[in-house]
N, C-alpha and C. Protein backbone atom coordinates (compact mmCIF):
# COMPACT_ATOMS: atom_id res chain seq x y z
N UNK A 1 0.84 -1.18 0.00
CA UNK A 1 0.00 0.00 0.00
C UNK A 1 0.89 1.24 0.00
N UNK A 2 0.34 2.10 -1.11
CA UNK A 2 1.39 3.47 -0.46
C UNK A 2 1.11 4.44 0.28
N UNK A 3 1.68 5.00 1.21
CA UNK A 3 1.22 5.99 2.20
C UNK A 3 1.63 7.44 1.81
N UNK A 4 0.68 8.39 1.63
CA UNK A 4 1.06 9.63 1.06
C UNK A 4 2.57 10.33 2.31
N UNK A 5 3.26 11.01 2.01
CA UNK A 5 4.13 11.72 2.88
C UNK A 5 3.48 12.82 3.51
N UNK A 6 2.34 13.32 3.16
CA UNK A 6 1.25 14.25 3.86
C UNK A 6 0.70 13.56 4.96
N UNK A 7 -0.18 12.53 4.57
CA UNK A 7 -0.49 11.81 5.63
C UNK A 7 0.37 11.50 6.88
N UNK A 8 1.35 11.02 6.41
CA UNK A 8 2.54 10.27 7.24
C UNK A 8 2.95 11.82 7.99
N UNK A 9 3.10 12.60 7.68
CA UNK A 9 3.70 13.60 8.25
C UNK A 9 2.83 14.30 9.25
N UNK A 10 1.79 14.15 8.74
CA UNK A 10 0.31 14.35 9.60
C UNK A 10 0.72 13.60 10.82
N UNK A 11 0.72 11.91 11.07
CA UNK A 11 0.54 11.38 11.48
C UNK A 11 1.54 11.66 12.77
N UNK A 12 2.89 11.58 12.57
CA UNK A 12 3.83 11.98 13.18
C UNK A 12 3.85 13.09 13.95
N UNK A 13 3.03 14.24 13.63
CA UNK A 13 3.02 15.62 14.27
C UNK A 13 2.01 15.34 15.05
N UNK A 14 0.76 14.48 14.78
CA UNK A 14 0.14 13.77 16.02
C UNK A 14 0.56 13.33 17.00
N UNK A 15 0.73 12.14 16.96
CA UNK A 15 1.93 11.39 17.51
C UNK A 15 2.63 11.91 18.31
N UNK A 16 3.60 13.18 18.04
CA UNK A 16 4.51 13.49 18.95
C UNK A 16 3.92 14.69 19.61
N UNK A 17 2.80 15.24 18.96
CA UNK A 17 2.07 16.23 20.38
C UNK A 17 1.56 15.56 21.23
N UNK A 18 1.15 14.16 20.97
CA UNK A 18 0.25 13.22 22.05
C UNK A 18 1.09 13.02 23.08
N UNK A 19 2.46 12.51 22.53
CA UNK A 19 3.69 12.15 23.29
C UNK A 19 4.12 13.33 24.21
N UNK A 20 4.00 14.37 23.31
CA UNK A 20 4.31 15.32 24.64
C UNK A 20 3.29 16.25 26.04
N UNK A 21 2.02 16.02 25.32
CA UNK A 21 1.24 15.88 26.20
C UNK A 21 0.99 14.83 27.50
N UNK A 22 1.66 13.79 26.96
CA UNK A 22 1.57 13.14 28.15
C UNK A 22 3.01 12.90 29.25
N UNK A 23 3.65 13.51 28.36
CA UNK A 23 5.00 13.62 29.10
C UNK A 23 4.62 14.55 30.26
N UNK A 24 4.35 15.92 29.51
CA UNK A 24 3.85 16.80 30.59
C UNK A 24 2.72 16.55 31.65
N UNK A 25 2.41 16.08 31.16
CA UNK A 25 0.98 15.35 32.31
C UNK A 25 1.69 14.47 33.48
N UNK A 26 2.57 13.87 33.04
CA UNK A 26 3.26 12.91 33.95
C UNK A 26 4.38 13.83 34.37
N UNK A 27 4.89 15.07 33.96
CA UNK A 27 5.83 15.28 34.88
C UNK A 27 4.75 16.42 35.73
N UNK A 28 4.14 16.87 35.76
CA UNK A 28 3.38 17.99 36.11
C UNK A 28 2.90 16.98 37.61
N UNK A 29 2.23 15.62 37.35
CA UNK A 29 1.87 15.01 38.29
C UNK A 29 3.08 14.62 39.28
N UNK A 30 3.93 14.28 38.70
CA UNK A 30 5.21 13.99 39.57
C UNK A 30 5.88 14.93 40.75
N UNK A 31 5.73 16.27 39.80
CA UNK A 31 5.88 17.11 41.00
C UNK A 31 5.15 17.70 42.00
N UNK A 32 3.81 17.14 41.50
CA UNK A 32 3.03 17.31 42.64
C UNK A 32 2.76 16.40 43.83
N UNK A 33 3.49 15.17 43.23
CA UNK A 33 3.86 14.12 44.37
C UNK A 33 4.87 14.66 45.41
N UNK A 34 6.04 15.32 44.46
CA UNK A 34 7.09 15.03 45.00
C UNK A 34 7.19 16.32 46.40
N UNK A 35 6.01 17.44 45.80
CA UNK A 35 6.08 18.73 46.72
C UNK A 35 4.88 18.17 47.97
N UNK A 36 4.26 17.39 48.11
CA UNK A 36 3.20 17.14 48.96
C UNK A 36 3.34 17.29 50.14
N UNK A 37 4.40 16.58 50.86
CA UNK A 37 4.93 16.95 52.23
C UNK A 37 6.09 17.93 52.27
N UNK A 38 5.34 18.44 53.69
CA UNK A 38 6.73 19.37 54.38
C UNK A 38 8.35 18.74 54.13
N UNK A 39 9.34 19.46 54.07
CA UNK A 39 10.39 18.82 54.38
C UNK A 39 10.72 18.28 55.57
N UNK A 40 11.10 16.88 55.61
CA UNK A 40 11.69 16.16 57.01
C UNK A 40 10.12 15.57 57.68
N UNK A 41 8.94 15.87 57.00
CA UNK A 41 7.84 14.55 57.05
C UNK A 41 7.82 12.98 56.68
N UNK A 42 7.84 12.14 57.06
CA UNK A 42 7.01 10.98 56.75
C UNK A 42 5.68 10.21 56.39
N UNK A 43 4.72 11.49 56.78
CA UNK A 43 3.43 11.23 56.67
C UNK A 43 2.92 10.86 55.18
N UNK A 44 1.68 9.88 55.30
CA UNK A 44 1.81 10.02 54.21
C UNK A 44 0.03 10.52 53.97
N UNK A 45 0.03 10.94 52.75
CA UNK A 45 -1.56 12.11 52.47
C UNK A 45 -1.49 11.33 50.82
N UNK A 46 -3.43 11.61 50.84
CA UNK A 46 -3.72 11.46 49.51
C UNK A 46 -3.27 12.82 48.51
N UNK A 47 -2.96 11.98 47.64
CA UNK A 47 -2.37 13.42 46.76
C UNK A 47 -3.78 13.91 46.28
N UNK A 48 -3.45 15.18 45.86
CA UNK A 48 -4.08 16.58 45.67
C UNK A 48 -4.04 17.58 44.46
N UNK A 49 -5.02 18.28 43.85
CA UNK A 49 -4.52 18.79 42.95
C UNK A 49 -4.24 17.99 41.05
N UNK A 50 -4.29 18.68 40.82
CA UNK A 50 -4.39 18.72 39.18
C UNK A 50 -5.87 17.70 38.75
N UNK A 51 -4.95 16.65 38.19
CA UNK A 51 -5.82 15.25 37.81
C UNK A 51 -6.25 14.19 39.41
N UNK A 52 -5.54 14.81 39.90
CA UNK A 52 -6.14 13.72 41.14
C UNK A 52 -7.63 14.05 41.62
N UNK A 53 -7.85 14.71 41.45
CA UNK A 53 -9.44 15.22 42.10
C UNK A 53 -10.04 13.82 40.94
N UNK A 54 -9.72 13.19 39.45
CA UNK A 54 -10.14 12.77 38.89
C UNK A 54 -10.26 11.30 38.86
N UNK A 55 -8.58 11.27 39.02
CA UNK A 55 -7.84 9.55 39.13
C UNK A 55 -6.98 9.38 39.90
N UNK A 56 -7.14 8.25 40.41
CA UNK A 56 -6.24 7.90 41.58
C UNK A 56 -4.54 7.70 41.04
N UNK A 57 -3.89 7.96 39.90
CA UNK A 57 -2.53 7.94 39.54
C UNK A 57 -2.87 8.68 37.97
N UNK A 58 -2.67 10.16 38.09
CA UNK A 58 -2.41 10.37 37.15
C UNK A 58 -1.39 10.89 36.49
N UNK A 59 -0.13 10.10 37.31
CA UNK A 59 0.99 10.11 36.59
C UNK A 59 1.35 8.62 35.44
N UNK A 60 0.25 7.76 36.11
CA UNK A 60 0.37 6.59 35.01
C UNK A 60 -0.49 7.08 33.70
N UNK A 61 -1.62 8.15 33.80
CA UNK A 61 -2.27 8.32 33.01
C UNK A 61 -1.28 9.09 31.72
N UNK A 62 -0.56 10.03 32.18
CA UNK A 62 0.47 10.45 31.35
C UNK A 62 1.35 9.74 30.90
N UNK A 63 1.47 9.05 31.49
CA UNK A 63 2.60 7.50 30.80
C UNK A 63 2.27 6.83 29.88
N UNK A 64 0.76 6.78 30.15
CA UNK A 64 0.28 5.88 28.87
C UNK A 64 -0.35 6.29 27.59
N UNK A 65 -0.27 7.89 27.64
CA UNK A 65 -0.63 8.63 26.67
C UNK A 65 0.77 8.93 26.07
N UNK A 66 1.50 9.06 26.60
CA UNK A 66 2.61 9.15 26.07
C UNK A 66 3.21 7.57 24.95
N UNK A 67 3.04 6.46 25.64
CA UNK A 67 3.01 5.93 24.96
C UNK A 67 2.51 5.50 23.80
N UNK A 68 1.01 5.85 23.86
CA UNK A 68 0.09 6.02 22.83
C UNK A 68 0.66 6.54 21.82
N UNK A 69 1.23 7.78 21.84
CA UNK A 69 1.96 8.99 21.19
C UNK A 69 3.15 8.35 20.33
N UNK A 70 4.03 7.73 20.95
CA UNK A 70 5.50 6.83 20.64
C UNK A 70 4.26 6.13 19.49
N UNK A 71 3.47 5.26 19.92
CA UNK A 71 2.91 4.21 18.91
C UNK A 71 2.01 4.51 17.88
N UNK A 72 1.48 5.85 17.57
CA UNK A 72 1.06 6.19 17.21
C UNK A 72 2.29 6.97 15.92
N UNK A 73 3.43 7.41 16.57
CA UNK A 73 4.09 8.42 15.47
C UNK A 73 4.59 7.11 14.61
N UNK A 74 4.82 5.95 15.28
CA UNK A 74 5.77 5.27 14.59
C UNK A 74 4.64 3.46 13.49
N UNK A 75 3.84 3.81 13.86
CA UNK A 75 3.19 3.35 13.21
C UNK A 75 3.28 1.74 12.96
N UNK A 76 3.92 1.17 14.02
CA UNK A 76 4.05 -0.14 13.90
C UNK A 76 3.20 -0.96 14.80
N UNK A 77 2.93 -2.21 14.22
CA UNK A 77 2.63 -2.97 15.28
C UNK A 77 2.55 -3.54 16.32
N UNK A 78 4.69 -3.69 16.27
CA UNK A 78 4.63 -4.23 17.56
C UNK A 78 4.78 -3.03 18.78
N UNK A 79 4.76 -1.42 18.27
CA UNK A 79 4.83 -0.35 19.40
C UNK A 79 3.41 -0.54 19.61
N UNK A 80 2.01 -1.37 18.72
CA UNK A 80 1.24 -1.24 19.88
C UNK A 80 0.66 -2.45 20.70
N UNK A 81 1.34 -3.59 20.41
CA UNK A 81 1.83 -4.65 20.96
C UNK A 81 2.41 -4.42 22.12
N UNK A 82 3.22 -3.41 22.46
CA UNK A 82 3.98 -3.03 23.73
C UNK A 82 3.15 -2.21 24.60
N UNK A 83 2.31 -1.57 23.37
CA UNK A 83 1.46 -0.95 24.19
C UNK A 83 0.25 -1.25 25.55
N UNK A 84 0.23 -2.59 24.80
CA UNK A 84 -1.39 -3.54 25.73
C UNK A 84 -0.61 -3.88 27.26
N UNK A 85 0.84 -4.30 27.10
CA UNK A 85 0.91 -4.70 28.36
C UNK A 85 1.40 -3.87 29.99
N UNK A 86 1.18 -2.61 28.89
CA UNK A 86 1.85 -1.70 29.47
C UNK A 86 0.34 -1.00 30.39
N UNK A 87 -1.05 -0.56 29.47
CA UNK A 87 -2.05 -0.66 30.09
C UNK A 87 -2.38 -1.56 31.09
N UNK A 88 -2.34 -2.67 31.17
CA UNK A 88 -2.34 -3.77 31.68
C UNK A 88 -1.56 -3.41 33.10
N UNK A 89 -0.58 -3.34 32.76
CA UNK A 89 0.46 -3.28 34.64
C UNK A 89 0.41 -2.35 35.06
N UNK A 90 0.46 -0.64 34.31
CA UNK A 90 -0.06 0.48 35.24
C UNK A 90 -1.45 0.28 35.56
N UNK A 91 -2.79 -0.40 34.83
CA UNK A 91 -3.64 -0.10 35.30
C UNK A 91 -3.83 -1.06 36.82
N UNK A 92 -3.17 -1.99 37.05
CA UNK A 92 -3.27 -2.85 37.67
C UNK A 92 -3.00 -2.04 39.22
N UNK A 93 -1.21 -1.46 38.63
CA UNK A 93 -0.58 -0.37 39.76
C UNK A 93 -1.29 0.01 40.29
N UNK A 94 -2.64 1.49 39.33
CA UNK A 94 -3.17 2.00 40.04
C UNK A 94 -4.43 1.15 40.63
N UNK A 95 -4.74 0.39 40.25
CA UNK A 95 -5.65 -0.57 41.35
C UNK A 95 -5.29 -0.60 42.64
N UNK A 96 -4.01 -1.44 42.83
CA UNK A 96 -3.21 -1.63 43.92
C UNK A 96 -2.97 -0.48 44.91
N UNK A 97 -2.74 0.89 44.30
CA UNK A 97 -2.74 2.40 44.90
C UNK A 97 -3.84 2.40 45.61
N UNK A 98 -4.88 2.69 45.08
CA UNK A 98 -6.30 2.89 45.13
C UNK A 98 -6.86 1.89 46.31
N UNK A 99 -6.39 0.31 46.19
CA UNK A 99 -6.74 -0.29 47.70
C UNK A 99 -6.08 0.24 48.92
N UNK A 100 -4.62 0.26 48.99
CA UNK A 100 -3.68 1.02 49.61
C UNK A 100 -4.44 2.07 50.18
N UNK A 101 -4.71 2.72 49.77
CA UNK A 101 -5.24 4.35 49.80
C UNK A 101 -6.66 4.18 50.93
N UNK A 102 -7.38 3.09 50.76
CA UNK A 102 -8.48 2.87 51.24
C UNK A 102 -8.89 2.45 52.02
N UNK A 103 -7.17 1.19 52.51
CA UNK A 103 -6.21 0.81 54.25
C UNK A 103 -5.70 1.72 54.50
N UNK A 104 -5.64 3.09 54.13
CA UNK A 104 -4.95 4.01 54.94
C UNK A 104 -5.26 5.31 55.45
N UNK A 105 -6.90 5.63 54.73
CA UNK A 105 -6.90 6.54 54.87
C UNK A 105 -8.53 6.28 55.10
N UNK A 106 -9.40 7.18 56.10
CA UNK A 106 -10.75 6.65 56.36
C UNK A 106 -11.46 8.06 55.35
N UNK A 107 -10.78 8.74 54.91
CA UNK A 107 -11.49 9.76 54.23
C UNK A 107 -11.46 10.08 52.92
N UNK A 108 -10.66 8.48 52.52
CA UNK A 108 -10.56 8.60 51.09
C UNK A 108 -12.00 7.47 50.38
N UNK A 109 -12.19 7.77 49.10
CA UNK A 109 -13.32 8.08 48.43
C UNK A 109 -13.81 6.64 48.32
N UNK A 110 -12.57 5.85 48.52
CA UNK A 110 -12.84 4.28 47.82
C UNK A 110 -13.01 3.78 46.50
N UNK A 111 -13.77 2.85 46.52
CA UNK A 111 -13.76 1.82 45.09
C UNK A 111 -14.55 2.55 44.04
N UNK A 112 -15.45 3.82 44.39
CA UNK A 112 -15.70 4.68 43.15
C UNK A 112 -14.67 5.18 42.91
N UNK A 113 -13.74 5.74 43.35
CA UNK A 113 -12.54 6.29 42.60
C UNK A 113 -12.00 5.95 40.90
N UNK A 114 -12.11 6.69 39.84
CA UNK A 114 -11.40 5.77 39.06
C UNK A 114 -9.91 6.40 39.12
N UNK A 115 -9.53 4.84 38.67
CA UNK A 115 -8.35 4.65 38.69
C UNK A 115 -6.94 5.32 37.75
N UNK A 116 -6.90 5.46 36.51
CA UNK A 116 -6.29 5.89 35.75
C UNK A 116 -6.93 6.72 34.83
N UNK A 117 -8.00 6.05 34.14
CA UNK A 117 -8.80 6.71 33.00
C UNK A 117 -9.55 7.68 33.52
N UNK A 118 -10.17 8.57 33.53
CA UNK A 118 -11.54 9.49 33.76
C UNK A 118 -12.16 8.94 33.23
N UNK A 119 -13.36 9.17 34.13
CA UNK A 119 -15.00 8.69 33.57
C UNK A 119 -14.74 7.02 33.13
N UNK A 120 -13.87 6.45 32.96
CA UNK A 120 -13.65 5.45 32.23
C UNK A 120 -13.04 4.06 33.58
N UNK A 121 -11.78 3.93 34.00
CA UNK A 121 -11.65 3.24 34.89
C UNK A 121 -10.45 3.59 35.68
């Protein structure tokens, strides 16, 4: 089949805004992990702020849009082959968070929470 170089070029400038959208999503979340406590605390608190009001890890959510992005510019199969198992173990992560969260804290939201996706899971 031939693929126009318009298209393809299309595709790629997709692709790598997706990729960087989710880069930023995941570092934006990261530092809002990383600023949460005082200095020289241990405590630990539900995180706060940005996407969390939404999903219980939405630094995996940026991870996996990002990947989307990688598999999307490059147009192969097996980047989205890499892709499934990768949904698969962060979404699992944030499962695992989300119980965590629910032994630890009596004022967190519980098993409605979603997990990675909005509105979704």
């Amino acid at each position: 089949a031939v693929v126009s170089t318009q298209s393809t070029g299309l595709r790629v400038k997709v692709g790598l805004a997706i990729y960087g959208a989710g880069q930023l999503t995941n570092l934006y979340h990261h530092i809002l992990l990383a600023n949460m406590r005082p200095a020289g605390s241990f405590r630990y608190v539900v995180p706060t702020g940005g996407l969390f009001r939404l999903v219980v890890c939405p630094q995996y959510l940026g991870e996996l849009v990002s990947w989307l992005g990688v598999a999307i510019t490059c147009c192969a199969y097996g980047a989205y082959l890499c892709y499934v198992p990768m949904v698969v173990y962060l979404c699992a992560r944030a499962h695992h968070t989300s119980r965590w969260y629910a032994t630890k804290f009596d004022t967190y939201p519980g098993p409605t929470t979603r997990k990675v996706w909005p509105f979704v899971y």
